[in-house]
N, C-alpha and C. Protein backbone atom coordinates (compact mmCIF):
# COMPACT_ATOMS: atom_id res chain seq x y z
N UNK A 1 -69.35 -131.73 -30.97
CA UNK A 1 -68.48 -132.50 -30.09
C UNK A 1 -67.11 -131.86 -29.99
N UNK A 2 -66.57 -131.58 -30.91
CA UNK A 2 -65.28 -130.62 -30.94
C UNK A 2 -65.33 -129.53 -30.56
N UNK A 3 -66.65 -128.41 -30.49
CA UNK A 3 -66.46 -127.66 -29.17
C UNK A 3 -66.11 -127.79 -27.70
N UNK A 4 -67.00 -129.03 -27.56
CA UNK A 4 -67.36 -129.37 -26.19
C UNK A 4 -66.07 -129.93 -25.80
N UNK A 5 -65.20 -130.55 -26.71
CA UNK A 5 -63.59 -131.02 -26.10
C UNK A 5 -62.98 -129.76 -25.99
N UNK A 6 -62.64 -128.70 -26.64
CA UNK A 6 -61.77 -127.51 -26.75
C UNK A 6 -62.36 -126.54 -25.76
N UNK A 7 -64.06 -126.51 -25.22
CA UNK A 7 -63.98 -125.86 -23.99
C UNK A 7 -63.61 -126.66 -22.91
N UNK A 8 -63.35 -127.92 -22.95
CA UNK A 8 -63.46 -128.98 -21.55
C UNK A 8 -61.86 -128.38 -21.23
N UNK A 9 -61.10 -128.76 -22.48
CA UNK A 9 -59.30 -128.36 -22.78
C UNK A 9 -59.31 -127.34 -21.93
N UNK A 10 -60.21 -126.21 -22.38
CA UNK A 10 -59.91 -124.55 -21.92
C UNK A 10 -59.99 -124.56 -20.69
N UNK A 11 -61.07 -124.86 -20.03
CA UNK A 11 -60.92 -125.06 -18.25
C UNK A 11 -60.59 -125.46 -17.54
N UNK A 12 -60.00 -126.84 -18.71
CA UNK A 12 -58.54 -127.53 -17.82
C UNK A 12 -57.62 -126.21 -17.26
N UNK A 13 -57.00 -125.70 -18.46
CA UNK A 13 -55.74 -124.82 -18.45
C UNK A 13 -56.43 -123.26 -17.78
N UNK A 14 -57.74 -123.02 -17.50
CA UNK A 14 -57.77 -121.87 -16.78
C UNK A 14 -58.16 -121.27 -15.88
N UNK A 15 -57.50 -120.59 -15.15
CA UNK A 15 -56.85 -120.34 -14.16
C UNK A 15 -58.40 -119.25 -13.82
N UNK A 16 -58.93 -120.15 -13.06
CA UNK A 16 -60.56 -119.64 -12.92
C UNK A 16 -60.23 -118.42 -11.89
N UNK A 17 -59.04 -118.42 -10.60
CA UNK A 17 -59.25 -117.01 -9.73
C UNK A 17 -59.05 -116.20 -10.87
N UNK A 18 -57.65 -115.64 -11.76
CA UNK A 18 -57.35 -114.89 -12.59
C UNK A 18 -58.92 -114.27 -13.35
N UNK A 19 -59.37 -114.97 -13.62
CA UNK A 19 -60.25 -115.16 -15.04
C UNK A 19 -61.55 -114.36 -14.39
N UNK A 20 -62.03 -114.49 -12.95
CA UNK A 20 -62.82 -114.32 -12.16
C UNK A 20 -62.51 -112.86 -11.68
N UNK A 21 -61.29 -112.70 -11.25
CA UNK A 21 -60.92 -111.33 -11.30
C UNK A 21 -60.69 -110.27 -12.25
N UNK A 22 -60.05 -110.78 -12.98
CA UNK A 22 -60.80 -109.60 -14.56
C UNK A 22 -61.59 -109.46 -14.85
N UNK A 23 -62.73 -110.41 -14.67
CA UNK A 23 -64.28 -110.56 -15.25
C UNK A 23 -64.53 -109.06 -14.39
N UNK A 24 -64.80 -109.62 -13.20
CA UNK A 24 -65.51 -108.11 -12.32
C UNK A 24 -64.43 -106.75 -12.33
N UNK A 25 -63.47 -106.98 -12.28
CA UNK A 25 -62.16 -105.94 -12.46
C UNK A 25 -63.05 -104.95 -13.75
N UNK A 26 -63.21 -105.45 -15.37
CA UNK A 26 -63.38 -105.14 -16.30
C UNK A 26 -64.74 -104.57 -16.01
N UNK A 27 -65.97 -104.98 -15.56
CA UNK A 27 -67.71 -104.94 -15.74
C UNK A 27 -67.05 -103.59 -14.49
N UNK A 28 -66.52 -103.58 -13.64
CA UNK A 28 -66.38 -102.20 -12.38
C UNK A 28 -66.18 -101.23 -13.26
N UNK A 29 -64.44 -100.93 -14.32
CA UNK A 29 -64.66 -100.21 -15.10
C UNK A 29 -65.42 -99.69 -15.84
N UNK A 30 -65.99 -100.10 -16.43
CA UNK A 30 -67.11 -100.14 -17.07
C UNK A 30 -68.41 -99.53 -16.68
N UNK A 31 -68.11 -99.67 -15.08
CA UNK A 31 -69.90 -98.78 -14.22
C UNK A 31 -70.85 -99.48 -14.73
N UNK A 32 -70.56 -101.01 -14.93
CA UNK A 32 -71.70 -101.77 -15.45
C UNK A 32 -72.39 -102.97 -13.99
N UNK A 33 -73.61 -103.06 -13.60
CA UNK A 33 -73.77 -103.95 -12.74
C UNK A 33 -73.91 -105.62 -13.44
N UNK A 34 -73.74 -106.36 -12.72
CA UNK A 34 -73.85 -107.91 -12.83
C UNK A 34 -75.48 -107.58 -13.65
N UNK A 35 -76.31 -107.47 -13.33
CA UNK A 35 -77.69 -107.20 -13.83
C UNK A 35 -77.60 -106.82 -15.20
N UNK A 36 -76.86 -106.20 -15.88
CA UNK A 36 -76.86 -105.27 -16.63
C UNK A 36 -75.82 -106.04 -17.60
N UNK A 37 -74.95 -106.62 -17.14
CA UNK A 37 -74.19 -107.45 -18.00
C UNK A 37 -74.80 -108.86 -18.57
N UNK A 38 -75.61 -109.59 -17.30
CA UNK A 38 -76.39 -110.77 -17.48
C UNK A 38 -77.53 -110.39 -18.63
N UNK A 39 -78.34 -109.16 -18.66
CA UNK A 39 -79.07 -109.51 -19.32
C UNK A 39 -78.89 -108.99 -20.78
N UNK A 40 -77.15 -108.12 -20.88
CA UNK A 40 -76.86 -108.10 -22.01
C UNK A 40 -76.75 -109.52 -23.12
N UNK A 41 -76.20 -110.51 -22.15
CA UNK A 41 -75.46 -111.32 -22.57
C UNK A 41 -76.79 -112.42 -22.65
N UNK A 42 -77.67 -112.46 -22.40
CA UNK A 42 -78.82 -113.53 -22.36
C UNK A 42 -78.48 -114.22 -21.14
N UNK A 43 -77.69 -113.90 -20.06
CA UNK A 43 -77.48 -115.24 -18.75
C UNK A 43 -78.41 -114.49 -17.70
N UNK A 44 -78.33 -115.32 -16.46
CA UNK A 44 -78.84 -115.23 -15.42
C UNK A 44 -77.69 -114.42 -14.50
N UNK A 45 -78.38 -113.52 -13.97
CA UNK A 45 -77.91 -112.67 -12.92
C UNK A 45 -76.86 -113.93 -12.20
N UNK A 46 -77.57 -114.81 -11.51
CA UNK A 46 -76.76 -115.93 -10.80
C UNK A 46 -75.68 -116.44 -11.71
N UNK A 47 -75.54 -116.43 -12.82
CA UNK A 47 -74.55 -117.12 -13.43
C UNK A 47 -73.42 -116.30 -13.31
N UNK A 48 -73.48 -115.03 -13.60
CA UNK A 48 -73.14 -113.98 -13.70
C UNK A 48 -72.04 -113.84 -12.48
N UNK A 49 -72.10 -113.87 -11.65
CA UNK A 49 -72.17 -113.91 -10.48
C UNK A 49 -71.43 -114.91 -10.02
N UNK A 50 -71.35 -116.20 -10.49
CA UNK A 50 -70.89 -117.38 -10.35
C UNK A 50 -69.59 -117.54 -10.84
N UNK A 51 -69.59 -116.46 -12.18
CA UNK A 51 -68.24 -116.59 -12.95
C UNK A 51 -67.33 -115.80 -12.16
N UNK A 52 -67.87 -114.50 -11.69
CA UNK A 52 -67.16 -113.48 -10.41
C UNK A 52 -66.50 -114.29 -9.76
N UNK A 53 -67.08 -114.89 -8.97
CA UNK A 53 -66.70 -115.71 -8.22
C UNK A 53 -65.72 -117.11 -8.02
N UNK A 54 -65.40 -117.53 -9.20
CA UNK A 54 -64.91 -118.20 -9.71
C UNK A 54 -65.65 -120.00 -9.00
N UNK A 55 -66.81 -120.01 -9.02
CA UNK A 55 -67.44 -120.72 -8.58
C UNK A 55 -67.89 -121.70 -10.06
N UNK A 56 -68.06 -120.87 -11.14
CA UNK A 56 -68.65 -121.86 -12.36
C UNK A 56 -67.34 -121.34 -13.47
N UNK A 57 -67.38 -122.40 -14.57
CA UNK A 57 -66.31 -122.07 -15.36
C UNK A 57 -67.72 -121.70 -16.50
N UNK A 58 -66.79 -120.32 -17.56
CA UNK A 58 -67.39 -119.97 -18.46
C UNK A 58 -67.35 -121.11 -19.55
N UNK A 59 -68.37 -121.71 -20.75
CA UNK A 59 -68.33 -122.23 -21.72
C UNK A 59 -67.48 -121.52 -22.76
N UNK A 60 -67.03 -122.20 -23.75
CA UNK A 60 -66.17 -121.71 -25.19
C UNK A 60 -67.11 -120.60 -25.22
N UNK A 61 -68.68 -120.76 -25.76
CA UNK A 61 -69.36 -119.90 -25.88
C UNK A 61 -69.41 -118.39 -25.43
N UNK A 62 -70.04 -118.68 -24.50
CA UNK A 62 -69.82 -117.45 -22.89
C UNK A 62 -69.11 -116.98 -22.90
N UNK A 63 -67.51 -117.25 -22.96
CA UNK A 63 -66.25 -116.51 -23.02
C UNK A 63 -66.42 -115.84 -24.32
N UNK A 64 -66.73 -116.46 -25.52
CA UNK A 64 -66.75 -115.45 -26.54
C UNK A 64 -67.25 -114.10 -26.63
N UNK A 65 -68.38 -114.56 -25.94
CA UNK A 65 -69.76 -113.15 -25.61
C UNK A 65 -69.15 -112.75 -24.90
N UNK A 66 -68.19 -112.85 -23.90
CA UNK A 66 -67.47 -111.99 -22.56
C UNK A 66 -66.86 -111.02 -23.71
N UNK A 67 -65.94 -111.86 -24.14
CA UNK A 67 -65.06 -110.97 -25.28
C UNK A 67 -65.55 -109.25 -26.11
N UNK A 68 -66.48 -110.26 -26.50
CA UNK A 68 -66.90 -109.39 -27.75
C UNK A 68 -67.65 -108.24 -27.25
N UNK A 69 -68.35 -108.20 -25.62
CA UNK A 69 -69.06 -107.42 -24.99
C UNK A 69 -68.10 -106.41 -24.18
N UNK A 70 -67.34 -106.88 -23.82
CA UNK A 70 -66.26 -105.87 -23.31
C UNK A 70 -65.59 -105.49 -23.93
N UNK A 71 -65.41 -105.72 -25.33
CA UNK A 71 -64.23 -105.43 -26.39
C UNK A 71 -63.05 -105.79 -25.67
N UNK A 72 -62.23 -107.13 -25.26
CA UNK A 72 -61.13 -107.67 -24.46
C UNK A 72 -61.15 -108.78 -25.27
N UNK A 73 -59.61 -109.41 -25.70
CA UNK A 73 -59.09 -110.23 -26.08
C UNK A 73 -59.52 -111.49 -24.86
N UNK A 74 -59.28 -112.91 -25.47
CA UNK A 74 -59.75 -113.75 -24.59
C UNK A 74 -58.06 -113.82 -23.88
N UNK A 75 -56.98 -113.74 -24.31
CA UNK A 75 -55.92 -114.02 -23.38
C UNK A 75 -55.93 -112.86 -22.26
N UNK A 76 -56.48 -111.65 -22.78
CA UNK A 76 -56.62 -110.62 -21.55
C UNK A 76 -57.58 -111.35 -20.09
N UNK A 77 -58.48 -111.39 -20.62
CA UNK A 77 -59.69 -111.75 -19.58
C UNK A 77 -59.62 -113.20 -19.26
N UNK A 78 -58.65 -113.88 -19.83
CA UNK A 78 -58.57 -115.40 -19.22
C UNK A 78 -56.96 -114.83 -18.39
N UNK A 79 -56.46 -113.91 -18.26
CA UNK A 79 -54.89 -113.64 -17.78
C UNK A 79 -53.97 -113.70 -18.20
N UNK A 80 -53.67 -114.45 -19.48
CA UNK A 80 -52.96 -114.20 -20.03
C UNK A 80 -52.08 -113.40 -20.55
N UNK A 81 -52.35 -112.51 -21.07
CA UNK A 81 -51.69 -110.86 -20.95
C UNK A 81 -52.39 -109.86 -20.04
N UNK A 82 -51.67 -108.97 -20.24
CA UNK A 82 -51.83 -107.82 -19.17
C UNK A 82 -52.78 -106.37 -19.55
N UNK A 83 -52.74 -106.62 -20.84
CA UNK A 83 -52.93 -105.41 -21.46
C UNK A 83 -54.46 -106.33 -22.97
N UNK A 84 -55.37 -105.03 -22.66
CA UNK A 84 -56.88 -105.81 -23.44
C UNK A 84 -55.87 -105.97 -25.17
């Protein structure tokens, strides 16, 4: 239950275009496709895709795996700073 409040918190406060644009900004660098990231990460191509877009918000979870898969701080890839 205390995850599920501290990710609800997190998507209050974030700033889903930002977050949506680093996502794909970062996976371009990278020369990685949506395909290739989704099925690193166990998601669906469409989800994948969704977060690009800033159409779905990532879970506490999800963002972690964003993290740890790109090697990027979560204040980088949520916008927060500028620099991974």
């Amino acid at each position: 239950m205390c995850c599920q409040l501290f990710a609800h918190i997190l998507c209050y406060y974030l700033d889903m275009e930002k977050f949506a644009e680093r996502l794909k900004e970062i996976r371009v660098e990278r020369g990685l496709s949506q395909s290739a990231v989704s099925k690193a990460l166990g998601l669906s191509r469409n989800a994948c895709t969704n977060y690009e877009l800033g159409i779905r918000e990532p879970s506490l979870e999800i963002l972690v795996k964003l993290c740890d898969f790109f090697e990027v701080s979560a204040d980088y890839i949520l916008g927060r700073v500028d620099s991974y």
